[in-house]
N, C-alpha and C. Protein backbone atom coordinates (compact mmCIF):
# COMPACT_ATOMS: atom_id res chain seq x y z
N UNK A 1 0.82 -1.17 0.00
CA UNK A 1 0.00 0.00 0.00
C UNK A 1 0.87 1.24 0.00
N UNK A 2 -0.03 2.14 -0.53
CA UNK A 2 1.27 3.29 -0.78
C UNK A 2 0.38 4.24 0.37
N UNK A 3 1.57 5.01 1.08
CA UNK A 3 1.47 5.88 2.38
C UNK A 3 0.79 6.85 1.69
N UNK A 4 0.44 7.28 1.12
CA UNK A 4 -0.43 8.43 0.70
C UNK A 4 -1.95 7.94 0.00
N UNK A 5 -2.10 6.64 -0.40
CA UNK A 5 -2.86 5.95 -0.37
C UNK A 5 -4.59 6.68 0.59
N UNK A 6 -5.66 7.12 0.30
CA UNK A 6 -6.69 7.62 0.76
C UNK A 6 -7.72 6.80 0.16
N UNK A 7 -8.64 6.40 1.45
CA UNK A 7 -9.92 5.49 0.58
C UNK A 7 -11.03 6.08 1.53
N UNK A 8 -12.02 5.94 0.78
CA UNK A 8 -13.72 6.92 1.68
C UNK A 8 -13.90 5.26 2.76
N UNK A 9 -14.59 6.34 3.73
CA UNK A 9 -15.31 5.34 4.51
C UNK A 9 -16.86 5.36 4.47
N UNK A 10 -17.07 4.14 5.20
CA UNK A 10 -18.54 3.89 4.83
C UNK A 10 -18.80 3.09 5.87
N UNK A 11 -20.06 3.27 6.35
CA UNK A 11 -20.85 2.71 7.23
C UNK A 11 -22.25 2.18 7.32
N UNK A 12 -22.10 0.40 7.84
CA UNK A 12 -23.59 0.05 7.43
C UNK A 12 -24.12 -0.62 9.02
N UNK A 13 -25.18 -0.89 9.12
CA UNK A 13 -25.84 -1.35 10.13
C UNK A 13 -26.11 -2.82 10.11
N UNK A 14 -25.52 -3.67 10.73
CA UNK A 14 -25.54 -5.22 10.44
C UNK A 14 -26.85 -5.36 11.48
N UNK A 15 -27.90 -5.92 11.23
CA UNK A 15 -28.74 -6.40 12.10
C UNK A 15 -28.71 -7.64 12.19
N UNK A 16 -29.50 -8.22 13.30
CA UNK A 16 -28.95 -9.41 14.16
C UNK A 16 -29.29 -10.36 13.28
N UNK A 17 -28.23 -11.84 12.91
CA UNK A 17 -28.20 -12.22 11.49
C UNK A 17 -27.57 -12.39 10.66
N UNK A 18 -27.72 -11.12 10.73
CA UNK A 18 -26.83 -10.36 9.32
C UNK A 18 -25.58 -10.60 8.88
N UNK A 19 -24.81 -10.98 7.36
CA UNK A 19 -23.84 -11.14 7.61
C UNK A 19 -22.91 -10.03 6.40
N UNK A 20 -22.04 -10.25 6.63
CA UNK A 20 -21.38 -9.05 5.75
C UNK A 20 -20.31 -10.27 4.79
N UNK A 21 -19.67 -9.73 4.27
CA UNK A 21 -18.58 -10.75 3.25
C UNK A 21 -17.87 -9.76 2.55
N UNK A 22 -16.04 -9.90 2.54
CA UNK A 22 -15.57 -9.17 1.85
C UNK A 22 -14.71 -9.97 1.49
N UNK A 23 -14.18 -10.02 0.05
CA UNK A 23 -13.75 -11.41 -0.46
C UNK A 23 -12.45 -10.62 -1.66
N UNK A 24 -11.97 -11.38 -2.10
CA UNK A 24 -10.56 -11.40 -3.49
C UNK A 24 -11.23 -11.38 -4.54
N UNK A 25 -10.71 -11.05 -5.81
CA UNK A 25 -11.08 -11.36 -7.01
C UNK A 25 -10.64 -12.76 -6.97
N UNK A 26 -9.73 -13.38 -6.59
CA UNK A 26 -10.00 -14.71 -6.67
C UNK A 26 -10.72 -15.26 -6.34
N UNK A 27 -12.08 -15.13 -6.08
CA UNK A 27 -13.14 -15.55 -5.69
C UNK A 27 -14.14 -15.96 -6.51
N UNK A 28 -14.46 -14.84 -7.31
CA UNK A 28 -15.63 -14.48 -8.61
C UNK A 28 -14.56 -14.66 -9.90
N UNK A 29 -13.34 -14.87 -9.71
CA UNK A 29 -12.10 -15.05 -11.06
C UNK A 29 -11.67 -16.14 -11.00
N UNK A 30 -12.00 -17.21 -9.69
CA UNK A 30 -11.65 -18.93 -9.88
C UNK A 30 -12.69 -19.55 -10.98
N UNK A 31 -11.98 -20.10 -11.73
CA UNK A 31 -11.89 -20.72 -13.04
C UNK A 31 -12.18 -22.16 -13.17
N UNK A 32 -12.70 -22.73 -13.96
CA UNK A 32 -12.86 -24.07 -14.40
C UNK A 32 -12.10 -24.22 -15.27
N UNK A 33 -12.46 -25.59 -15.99
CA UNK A 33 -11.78 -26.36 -17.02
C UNK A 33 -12.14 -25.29 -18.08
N UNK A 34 -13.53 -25.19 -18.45
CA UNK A 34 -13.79 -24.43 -19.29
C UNK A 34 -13.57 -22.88 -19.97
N UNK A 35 -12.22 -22.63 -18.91
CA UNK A 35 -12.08 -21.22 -18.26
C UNK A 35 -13.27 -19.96 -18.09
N UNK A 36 -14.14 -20.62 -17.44
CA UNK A 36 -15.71 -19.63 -17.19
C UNK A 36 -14.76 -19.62 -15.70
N UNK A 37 -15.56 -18.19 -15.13
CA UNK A 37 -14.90 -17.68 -13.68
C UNK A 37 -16.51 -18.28 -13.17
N UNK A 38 -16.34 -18.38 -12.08
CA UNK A 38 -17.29 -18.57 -10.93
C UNK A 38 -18.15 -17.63 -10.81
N UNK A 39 -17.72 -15.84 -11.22
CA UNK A 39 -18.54 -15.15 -11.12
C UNK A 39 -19.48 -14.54 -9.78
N UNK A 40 -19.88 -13.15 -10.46
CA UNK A 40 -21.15 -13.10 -9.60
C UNK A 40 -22.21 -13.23 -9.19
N UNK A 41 -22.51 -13.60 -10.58
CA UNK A 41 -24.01 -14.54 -10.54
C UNK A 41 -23.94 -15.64 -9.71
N UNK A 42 -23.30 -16.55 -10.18
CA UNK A 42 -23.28 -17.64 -8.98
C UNK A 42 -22.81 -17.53 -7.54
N UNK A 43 -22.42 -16.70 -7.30
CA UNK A 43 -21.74 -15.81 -5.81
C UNK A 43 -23.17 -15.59 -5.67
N UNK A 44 -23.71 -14.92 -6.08
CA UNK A 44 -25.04 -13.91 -6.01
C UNK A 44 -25.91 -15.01 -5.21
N UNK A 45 -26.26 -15.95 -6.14
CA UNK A 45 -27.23 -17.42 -6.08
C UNK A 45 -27.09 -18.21 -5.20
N UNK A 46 -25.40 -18.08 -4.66
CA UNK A 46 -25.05 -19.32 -3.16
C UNK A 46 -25.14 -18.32 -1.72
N UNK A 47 -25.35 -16.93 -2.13
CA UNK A 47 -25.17 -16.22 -0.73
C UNK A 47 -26.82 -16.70 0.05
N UNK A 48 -28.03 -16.15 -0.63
CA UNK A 48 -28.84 -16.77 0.48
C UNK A 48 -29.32 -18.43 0.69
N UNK A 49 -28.59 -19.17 0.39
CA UNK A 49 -28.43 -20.85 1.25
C UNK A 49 -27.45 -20.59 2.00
N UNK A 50 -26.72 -19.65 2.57
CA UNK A 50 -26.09 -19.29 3.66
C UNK A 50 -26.62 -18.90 4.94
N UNK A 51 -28.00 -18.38 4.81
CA UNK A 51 -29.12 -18.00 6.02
C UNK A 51 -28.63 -19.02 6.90
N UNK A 52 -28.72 -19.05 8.28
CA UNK A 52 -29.06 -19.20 9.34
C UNK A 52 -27.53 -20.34 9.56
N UNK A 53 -26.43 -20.55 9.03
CA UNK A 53 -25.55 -20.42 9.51
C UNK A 53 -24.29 -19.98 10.12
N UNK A 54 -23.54 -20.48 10.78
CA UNK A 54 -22.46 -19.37 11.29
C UNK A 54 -21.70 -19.32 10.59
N UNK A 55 -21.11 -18.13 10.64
CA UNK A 55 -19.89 -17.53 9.75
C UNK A 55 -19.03 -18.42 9.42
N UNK A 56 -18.35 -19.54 10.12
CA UNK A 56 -17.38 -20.64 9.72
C UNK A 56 -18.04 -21.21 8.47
N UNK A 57 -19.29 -21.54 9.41
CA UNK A 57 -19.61 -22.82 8.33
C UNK A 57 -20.35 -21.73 7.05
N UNK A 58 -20.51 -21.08 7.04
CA UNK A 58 -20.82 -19.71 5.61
C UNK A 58 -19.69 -20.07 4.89
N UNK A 59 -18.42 -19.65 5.26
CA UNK A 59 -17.36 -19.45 4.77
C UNK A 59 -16.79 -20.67 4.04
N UNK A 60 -16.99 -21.80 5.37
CA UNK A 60 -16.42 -22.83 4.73
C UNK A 60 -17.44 -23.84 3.10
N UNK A 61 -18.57 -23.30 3.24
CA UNK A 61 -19.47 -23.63 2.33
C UNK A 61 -19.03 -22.54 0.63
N UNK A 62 -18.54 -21.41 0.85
CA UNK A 62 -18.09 -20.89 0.20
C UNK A 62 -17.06 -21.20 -0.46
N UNK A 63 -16.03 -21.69 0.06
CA UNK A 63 -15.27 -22.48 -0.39
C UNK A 63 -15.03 -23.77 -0.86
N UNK A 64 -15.87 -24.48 -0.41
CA UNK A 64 -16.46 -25.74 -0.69
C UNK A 64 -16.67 -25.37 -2.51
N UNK A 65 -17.65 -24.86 -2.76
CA UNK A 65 -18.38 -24.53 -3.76
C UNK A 65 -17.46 -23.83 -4.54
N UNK A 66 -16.86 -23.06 -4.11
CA UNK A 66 -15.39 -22.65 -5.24
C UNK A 66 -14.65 -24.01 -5.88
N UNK A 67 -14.27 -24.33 -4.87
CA UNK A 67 -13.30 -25.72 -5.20
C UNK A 67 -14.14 -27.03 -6.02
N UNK A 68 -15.32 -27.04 -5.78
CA UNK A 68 -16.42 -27.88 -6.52
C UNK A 68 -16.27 -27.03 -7.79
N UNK A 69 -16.39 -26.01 -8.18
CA UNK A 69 -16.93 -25.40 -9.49
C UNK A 69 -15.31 -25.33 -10.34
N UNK A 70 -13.76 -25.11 -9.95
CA UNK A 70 -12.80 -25.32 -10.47
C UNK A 70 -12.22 -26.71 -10.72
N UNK A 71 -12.60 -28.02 -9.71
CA UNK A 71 -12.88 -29.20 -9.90
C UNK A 71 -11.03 -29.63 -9.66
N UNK A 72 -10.68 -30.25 -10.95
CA UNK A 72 -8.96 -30.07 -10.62
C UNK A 72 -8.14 -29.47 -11.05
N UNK A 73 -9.27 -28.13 -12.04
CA UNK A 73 -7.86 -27.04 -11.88
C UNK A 73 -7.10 -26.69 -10.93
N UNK A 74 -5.72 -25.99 -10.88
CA UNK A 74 -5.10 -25.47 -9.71
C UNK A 74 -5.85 -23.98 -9.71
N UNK A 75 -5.50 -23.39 -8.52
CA UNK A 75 -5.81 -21.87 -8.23
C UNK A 75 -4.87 -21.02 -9.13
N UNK A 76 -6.27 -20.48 -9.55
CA UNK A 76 -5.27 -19.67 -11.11
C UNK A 76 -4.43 -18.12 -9.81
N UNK A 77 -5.67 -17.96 -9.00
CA UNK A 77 -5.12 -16.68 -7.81
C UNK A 77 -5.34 -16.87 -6.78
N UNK A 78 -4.93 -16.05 -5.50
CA UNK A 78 -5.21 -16.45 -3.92
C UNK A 78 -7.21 -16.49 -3.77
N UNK A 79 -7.69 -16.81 -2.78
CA UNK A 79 -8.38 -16.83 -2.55
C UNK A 79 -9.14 -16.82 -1.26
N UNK A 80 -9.12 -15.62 -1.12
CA UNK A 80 -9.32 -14.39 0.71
C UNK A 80 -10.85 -14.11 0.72
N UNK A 81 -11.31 -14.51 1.67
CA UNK A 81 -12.78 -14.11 2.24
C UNK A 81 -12.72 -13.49 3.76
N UNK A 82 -13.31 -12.80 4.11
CA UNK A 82 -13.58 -12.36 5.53
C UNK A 82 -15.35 -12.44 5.65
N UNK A 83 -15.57 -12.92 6.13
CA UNK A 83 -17.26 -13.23 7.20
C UNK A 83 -17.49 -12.66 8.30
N UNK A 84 -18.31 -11.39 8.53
CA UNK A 84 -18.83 -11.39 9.85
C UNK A 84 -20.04 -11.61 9.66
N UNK A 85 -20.44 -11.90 11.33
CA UNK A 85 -22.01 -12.22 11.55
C UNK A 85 -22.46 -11.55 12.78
N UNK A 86 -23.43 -11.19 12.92
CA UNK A 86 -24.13 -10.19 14.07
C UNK A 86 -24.48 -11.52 14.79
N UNK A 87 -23.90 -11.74 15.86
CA UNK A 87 -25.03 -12.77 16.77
C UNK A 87 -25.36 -12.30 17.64
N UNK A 88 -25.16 -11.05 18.31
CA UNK A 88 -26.15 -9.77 19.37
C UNK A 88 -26.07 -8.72 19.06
């Protein structure tokens, strides 16, 4: 990061539940055989079957489903998620 580096802030209200997700382009840019990315559509489509679990197991289902959809390609890039969840 460069020291002069400036980014806006922003603020949201997580209600109880709620979960937030901030993730890599290696995420929506992991690749198949076919070289199709995973995308946001399908990001879009697996976030609410995430309801009513905890952040691990969110996360780890997220990944699950990455690694299902690239199959035995290798990781074309890293692949970083952060999960929070409001539980009070």
């Amino acid at each position: 990061m460069s020291p002069d580096a400036c980014f806006p802030g922003q603020s949201i209200d997580l209600g109880l539940g709620d979960m937030l997700l901030a993730y890599s382009d290696g995420l929506t840019e992991a690749s198949n055989k076919h070289e199709e990315f995973y995308g946001d559509d399908r990001l879009s489509e697996l976030l609410p079957q995430l309801r009513g679990l905890s952040a691990e197991a969110a996360g780890m289902r997220i990944v699950s489903e990455i690694q299902r959809f690239i199959g035995r390609e290798p990781p074309s890039d890293d692949l970083s998620l952060i999960l929070l969840k409001r539980v009070e």
